[in-house]
Protein backbone atom coordinates (compact mmCIF):
# COMPACT_ATOMS: atom_id res chain seq x y z
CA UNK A 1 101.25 61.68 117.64
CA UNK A 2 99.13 63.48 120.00
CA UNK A 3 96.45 65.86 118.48
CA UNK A 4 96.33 69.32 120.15
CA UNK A 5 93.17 70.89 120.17
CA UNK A 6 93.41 74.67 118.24
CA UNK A 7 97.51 73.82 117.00
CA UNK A 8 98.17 76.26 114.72
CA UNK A 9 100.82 74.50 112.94
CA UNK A 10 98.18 71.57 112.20
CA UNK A 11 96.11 74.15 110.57
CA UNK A 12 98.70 75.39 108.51
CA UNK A 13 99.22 72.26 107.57
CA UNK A 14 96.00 72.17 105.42
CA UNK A 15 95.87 74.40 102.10
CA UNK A 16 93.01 76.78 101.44
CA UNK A 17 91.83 74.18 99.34
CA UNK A 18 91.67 71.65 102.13
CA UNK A 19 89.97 74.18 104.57
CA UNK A 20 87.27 75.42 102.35
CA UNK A 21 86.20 71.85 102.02
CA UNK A 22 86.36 70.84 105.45
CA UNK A 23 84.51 73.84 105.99
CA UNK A 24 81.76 72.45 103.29
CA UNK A 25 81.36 69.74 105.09
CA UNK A 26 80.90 70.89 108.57
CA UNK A 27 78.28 73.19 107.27
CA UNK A 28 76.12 70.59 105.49
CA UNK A 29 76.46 68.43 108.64
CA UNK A 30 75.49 70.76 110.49
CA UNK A 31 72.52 71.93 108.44
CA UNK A 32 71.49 67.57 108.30
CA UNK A 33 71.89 67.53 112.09
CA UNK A 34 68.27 69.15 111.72
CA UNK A 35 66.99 68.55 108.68
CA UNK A 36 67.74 65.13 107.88
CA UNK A 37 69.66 63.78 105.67
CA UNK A 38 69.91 65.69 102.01
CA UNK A 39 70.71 62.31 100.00
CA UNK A 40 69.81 58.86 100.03
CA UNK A 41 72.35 56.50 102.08
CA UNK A 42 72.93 53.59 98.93
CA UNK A 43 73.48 57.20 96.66
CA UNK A 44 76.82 57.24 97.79
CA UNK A 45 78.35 59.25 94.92
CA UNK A 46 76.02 61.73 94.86
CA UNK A 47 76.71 62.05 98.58
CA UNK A 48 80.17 62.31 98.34
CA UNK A 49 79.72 65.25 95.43
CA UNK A 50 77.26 67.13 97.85
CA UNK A 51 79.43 67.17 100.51
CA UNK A 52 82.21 67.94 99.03
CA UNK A 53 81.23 70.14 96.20
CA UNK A 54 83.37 68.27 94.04
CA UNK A 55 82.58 67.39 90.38
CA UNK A 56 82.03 64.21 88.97
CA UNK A 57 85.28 64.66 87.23
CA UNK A 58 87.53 64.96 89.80
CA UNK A 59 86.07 62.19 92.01
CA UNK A 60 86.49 59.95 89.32
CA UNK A 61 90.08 60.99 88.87
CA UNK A 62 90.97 60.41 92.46
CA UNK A 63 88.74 57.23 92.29
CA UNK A 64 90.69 55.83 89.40
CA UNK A 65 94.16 56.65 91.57
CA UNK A 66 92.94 54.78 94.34
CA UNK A 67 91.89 51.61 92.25
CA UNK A 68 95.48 50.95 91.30
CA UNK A 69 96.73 51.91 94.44
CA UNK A 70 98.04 48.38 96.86
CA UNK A 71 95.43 46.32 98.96
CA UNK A 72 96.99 44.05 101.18
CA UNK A 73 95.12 40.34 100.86
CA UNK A 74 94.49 37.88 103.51
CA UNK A 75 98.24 37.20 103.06
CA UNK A 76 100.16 40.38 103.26
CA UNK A 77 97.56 41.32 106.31
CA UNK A 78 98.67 37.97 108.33
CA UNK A 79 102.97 38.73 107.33
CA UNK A 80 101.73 42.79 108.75
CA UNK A 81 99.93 41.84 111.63
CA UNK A 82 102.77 38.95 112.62
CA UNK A 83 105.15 41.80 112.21
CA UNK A 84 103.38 44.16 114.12
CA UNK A 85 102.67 41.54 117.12
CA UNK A 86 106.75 41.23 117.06
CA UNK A 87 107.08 45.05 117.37
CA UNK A 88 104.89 45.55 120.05
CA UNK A 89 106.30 42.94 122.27
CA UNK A 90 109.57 45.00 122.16
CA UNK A 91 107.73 48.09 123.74
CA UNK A 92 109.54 50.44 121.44
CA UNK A 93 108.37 53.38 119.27
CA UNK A 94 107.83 52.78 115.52
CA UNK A 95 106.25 53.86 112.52
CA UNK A 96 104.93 53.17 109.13
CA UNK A 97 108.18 53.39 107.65
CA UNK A 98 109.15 50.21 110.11
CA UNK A 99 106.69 48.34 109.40
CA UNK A 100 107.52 48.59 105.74
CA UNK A 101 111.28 48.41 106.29
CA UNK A 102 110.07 44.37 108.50
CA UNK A 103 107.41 43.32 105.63
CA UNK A 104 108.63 44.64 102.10
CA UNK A 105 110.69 41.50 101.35
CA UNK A 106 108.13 39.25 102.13
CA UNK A 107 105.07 40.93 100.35
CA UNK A 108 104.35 42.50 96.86
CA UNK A 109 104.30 46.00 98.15
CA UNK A 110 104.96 48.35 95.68
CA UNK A 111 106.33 51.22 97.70
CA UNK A 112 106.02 52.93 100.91
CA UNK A 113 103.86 55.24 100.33
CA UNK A 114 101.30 52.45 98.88
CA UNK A 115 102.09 50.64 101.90
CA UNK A 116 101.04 53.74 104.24
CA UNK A 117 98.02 54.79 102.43
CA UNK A 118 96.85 50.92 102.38
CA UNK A 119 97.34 50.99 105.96
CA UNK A 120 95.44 54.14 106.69
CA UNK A 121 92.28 52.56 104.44
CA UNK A 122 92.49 50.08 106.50
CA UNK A 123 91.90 51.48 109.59
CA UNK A 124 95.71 52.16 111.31
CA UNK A 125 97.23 55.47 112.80
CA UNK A 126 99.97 56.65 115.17
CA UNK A 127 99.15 57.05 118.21
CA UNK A 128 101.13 58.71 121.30
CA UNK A 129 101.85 56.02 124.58
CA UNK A 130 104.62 55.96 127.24
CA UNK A 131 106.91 54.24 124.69
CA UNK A 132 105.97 56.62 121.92
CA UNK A 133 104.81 56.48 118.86
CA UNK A 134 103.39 53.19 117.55
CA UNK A 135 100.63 52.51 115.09
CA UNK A 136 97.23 50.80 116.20
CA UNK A 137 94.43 49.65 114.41
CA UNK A 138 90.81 51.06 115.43
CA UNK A 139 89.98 48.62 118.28
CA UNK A 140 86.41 48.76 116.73
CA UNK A 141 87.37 46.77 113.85
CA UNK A 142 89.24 44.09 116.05
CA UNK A 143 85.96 44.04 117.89
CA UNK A 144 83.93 43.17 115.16
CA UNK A 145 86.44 40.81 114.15
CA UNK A 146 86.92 39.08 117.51
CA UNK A 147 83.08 38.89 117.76
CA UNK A 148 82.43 37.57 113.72
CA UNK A 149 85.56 35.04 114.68
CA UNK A 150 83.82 33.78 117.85
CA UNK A 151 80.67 33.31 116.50
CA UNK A 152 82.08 31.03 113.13
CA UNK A 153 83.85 28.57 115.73
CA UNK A 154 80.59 28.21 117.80
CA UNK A 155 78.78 27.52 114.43
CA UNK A 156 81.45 24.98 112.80
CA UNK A 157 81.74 23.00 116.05
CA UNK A 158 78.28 22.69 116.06
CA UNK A 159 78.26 21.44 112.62
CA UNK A 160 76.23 23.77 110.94
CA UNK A 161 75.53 23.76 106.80
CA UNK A 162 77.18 27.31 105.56
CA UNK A 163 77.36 29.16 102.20
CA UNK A 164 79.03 32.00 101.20
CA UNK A 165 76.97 34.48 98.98
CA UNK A 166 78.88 36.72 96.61
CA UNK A 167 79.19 38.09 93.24
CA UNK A 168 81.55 38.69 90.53
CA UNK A 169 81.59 40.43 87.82
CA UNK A 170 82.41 38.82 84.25
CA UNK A 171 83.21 40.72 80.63
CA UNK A 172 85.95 40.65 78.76
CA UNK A 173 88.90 42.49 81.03
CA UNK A 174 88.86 38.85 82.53
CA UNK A 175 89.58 40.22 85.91
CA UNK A 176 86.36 38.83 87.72
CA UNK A 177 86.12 41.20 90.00
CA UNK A 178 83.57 42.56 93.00
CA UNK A 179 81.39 44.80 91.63
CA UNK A 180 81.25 48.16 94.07
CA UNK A 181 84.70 46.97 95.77
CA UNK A 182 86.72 48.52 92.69
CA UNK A 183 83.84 51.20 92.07
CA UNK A 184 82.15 49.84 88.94
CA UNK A 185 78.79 50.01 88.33
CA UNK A 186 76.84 46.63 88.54
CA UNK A 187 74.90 47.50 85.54
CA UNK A 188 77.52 45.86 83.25
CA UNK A 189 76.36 46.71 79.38
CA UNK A 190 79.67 44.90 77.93
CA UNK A 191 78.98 41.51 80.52
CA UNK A 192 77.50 40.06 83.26
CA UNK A 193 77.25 40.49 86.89
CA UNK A 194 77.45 36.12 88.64
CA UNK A 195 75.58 35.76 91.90
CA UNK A 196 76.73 32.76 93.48
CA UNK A 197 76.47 30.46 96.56
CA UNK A 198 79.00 28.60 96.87
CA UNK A 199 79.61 25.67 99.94
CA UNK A 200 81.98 22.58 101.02
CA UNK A 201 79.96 20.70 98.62
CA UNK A 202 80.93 23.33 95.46
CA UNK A 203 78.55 25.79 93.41
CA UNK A 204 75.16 25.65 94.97
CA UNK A 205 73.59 27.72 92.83
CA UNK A 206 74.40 30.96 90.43
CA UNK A 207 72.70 33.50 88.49
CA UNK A 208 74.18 35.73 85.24
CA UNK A 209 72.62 39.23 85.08
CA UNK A 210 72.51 41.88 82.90
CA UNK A 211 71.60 44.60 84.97
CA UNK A 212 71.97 43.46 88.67
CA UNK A 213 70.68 45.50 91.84
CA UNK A 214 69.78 45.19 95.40
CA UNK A 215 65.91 44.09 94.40
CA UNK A 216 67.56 41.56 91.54
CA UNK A 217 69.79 39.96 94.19
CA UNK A 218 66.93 39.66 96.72
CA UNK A 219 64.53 38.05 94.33
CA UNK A 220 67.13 35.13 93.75
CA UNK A 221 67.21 35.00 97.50
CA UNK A 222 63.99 34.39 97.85
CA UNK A 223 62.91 32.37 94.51
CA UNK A 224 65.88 30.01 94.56
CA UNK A 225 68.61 30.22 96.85
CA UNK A 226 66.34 29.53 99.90
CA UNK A 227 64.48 26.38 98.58
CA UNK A 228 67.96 24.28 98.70
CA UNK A 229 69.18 25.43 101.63
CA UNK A 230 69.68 23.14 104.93
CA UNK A 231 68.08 24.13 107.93
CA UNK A 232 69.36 26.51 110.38
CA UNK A 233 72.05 27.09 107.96
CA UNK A 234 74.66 30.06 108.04
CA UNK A 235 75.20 32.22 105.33
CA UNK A 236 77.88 34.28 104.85
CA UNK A 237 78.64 36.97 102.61
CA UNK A 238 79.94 41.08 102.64
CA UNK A 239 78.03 44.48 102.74
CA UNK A 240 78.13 45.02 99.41
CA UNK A 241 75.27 47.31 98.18
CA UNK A 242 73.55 44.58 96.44
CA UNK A 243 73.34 42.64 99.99
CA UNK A 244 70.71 44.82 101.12
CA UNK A 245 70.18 47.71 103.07
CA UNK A 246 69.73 48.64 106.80
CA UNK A 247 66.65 48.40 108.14
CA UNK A 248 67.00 48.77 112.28
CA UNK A 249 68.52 52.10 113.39
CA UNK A 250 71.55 51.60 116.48
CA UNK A 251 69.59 51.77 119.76
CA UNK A 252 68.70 55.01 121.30
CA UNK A 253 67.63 56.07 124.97
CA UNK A 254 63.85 56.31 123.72
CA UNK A 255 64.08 52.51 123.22
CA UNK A 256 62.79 50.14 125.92
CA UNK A 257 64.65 48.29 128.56
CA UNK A 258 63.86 45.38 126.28
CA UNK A 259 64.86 46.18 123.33
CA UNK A 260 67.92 47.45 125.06
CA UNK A 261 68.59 44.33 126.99
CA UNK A 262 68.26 42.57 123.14
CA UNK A 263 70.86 44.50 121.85
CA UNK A 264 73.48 43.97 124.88
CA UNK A 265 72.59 39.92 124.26
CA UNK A 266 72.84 39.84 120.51
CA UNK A 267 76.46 41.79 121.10
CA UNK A 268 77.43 39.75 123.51
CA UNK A 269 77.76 42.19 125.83
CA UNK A 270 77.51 41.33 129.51
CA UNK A 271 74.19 42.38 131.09
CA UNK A 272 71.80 42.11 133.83
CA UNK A 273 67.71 42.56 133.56
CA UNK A 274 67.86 44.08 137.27
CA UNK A 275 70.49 47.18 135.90
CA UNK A 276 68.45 50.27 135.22
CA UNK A 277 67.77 51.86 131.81
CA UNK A 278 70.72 54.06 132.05
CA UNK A 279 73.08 51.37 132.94
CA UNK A 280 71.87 49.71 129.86
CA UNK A 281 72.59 52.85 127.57
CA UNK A 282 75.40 53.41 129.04
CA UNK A 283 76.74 49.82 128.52
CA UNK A 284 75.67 50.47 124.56
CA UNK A 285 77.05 54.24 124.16
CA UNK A 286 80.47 52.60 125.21
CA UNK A 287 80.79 49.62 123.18
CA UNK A 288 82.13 50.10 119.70
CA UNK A 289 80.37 47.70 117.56
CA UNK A 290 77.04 49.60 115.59
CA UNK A 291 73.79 46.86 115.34
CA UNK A 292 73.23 47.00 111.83
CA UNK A 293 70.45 44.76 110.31
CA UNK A 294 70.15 44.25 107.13
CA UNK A 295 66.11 44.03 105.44
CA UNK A 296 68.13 40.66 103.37
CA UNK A 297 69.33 39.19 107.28
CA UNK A 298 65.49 39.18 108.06
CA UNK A 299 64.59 37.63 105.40
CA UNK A 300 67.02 34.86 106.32
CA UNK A 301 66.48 34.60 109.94
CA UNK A 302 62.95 34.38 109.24
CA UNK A 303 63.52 30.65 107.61
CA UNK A 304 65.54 29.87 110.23
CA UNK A 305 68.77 30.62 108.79
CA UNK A 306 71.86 32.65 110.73
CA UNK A 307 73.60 35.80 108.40
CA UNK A 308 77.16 36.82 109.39
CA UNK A 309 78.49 39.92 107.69
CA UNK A 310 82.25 39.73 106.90
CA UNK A 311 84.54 41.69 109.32
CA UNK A 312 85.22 45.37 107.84
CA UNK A 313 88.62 45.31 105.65
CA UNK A 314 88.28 41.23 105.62
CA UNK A 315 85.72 40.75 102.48
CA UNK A 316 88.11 38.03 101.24
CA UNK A 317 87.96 35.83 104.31
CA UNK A 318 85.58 33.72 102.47
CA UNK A 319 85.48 30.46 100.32
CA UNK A 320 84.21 32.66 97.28
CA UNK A 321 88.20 34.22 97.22
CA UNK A 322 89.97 31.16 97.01
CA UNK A 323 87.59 29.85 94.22
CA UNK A 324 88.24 33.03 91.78
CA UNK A 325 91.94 33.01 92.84
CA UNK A 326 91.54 29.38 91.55
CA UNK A 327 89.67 29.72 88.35
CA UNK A 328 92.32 33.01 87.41
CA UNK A 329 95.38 30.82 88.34
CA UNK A 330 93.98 27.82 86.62
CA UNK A 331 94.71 25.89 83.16
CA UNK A 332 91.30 27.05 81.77
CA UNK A 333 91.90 28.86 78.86
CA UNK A 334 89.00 31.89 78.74
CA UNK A 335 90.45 32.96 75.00
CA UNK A 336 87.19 34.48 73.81
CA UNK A 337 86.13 37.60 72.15
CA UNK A 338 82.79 36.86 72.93
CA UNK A 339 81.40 37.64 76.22
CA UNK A 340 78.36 34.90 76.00
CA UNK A 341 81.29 32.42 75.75
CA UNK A 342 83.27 33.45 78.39
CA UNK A 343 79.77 33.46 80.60
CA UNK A 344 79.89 29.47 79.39
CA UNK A 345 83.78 28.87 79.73
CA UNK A 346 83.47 30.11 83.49
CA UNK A 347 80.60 28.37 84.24
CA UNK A 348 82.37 25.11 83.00
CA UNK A 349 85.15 25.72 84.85
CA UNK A 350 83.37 26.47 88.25
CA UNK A 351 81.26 23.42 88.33
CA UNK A 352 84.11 20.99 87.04
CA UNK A 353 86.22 21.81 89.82
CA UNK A 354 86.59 18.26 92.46
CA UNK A 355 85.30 17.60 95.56
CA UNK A 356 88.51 17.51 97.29
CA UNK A 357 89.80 21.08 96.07
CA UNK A 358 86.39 22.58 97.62
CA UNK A 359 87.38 20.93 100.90
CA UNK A 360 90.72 22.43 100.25
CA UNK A 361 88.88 25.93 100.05
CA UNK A 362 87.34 25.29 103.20
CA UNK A 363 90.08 24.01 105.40
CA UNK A 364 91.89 27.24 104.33
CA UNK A 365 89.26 29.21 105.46
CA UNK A 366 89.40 27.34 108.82
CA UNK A 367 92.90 27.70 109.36
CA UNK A 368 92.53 31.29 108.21
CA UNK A 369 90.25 32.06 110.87
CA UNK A 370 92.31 30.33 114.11
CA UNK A 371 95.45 32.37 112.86
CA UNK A 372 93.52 36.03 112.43
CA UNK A 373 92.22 35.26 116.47
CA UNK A 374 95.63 34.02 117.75
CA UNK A 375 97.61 36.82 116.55
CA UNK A 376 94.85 39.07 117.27
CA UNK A 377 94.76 37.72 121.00
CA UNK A 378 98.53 37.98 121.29
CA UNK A 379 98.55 41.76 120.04
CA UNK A 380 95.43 42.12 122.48
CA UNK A 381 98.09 41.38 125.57
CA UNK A 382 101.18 42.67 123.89
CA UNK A 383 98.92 45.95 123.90
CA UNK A 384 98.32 46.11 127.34
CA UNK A 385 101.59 47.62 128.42
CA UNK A 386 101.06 50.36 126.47
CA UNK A 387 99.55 53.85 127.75
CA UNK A 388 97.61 55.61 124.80
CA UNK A 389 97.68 59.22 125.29
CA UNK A 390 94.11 59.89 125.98
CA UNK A 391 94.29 63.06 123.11
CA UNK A 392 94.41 59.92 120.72
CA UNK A 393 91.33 58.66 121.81
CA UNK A 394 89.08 61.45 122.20
């Protein structure tokens, strides 16, 4: 619906407790807006605790609720998104509670207010046209997709090597999960943390750490993954801390018409060296995407190599998924009190996997990918006919 600038019955809504932090907040952003910031970007917890004053024991309570709260995988988002398509076709009003009401048979959902929190992670929200209220994603996430989508079918048709980079963590809760997805710490005492590259051909190459980090994960980069690599290859992988950090800031107006006109390009944003310096900015403060460049990405590019992050909210559109859905659906028994062994019994079972279920991976992928832009395309124009009340957007 609509926000109303100054509605009193929105801020009645909020408890004292709500207001005092948003209050917090404010202030300290304020106070950064000239100072700088007060903590380190990759110290995210200790961000979130300054901000909010919150103690480390509530965060991790409301951490610990959202862990077992419902993600919706590559599957459930393809049933929503197919639903949602359908909906807005019909040019009628709905909610969350519809969308739930179209999908719950058909995905494991466990209730509807999973189902609307899941959504709201993921970057939905009502919004107010001239059929009512419907719920959009944030076009900037479609954006990235859309561009991250275009740029993997340029790459595959021109037959391009690619390996997706990831990591997984391995003790004895057997869940291999991403470190820093399901906030754990990579510094695993009671296992190990895999790095892995994994391609059409199978396991390129892995790595079992102790205590893994950003500087850990680079070093393998550079010592081993890059001497087997193909030329002008493309790697893929997430932005996972351990990926690296940011190293280029978004463009600014103090930039030059250059490095301006280099941004536009690498976005593929339609641009002209004869439009003026403000033409270029403005082109830039309008589009939705942020340039982020990653110190890792350099390193890559500077071999020759091509780095696409994963879309935002689509971590599991790679090969790396389907292989740990594999190995945790599998006949391979991991029975082991030992954490050494079941470093060795996953190993095994990684590398012994054939040729032809790897090609399996990656025709999944594929198909993946040409469904996610079809349906995207389709809600793109089913969109159209709808007027978003411009209080929605500001």
């Amino acid at each position: 619906m609509a926000k109303i600038e100054g509605d009193e019955n929105e801020k009645n809504a909020l408890d004292c407790q709500h207001q005092d932090i948003l209050r917090t907040i404010f202030e300290k952003c304020k106070y950064e807006s000239v100072h700088g910031l007060q903590r380190p970007l990759e110290l995210y917890r200790e961000r979130v605790l300054y901000y909010t004053d919150t103690t480390e024991h509530v965060l991790d309570a409301v951490l610990n609720s959202e862990n077992v709260s419902y993600r919706p995988d590559l599957f459930d988002r393809a049933v929503i998104n197919d639903s949602l398509k359908t909906m807005y076709a019909q040019q009628e009003s709905f909610s969350f509670n519809d969308i739930y009401e179209k999908i719950k048979d058909k995905v494991k959902v466990p209730d509807l207010n999973s189902f609307c929190r899941a959504m709201k992670q993921l970057g939905y929200k009502p919004m107010n046209t001239n059929y009512g209220n419907i719920i959009v994603e944030d076009p900037k996430l479609a954006y990235e997709r859309y561009l991250f989508l275009k740029k993997m079918f340029k790459l595959r048709a021109a037959s391009k090597a690619i390996y997706y980079i990831d990591e997984r963590t391995i003790d004895l809760n057997k869940t291999f999960k991403k470190p820093w997805l399901d906030n754990e710490d990579v510094t695993n005492n009671e296992g190990y943390v895999f790095f892995h590259v994994v391609s059409r051909n199978g396991l390129e190459k892995g790595l079992f750490c102790n205590q893994a980090n950003a500087e850990d994960f680079s070093k393998w980069i550079s010592d081993i993954v890059l001497s087997f690599m193909k030329a002008s290859s493309v790697i893929i992988m997430d932005n996972s801390p351990l990926h690296g950090k940011t190293v280029i800031e978004p463009i600014s107006r103090h930039h030059t018409k250059a490095d301006m006109l280099s941004w536009l390009q690498r976005n593929n944003i339609p641009c002209s060296p004869s439009m003026r310096k403000a033409e270029l900015y403005d082109l830039i403060a309008r589009c939705p995407v942020k340039d982020r460049q990653y110190q890792l990405d350099l390193i890559f590019q500077a071999h020759g190599h091509e780095v696409l992050r994963l879309p935002e909210n689509y971590h599991d559109l790679s090969m790396t998924e389907l292989l740990w859905e594999h190995i945790l659906s599998s006949a391979f028994s991991f029975e082991t009190t030992n954490v050494f062994n079941l470093k060795t019994k996953v190993y095994n079972a990684i590398t012994t996997i054939r040729q032809e279920k790897w090609l399996q991976f990656e025709t999944i992928i594929k198909d993946t990918e040409n469904n996610i832009f079809v349906v995207d395309q389709a809600i793109e124009q089913a969109l159209d006919a709808y007027e978003i009340d411009p209080r929605d957007v500001m």
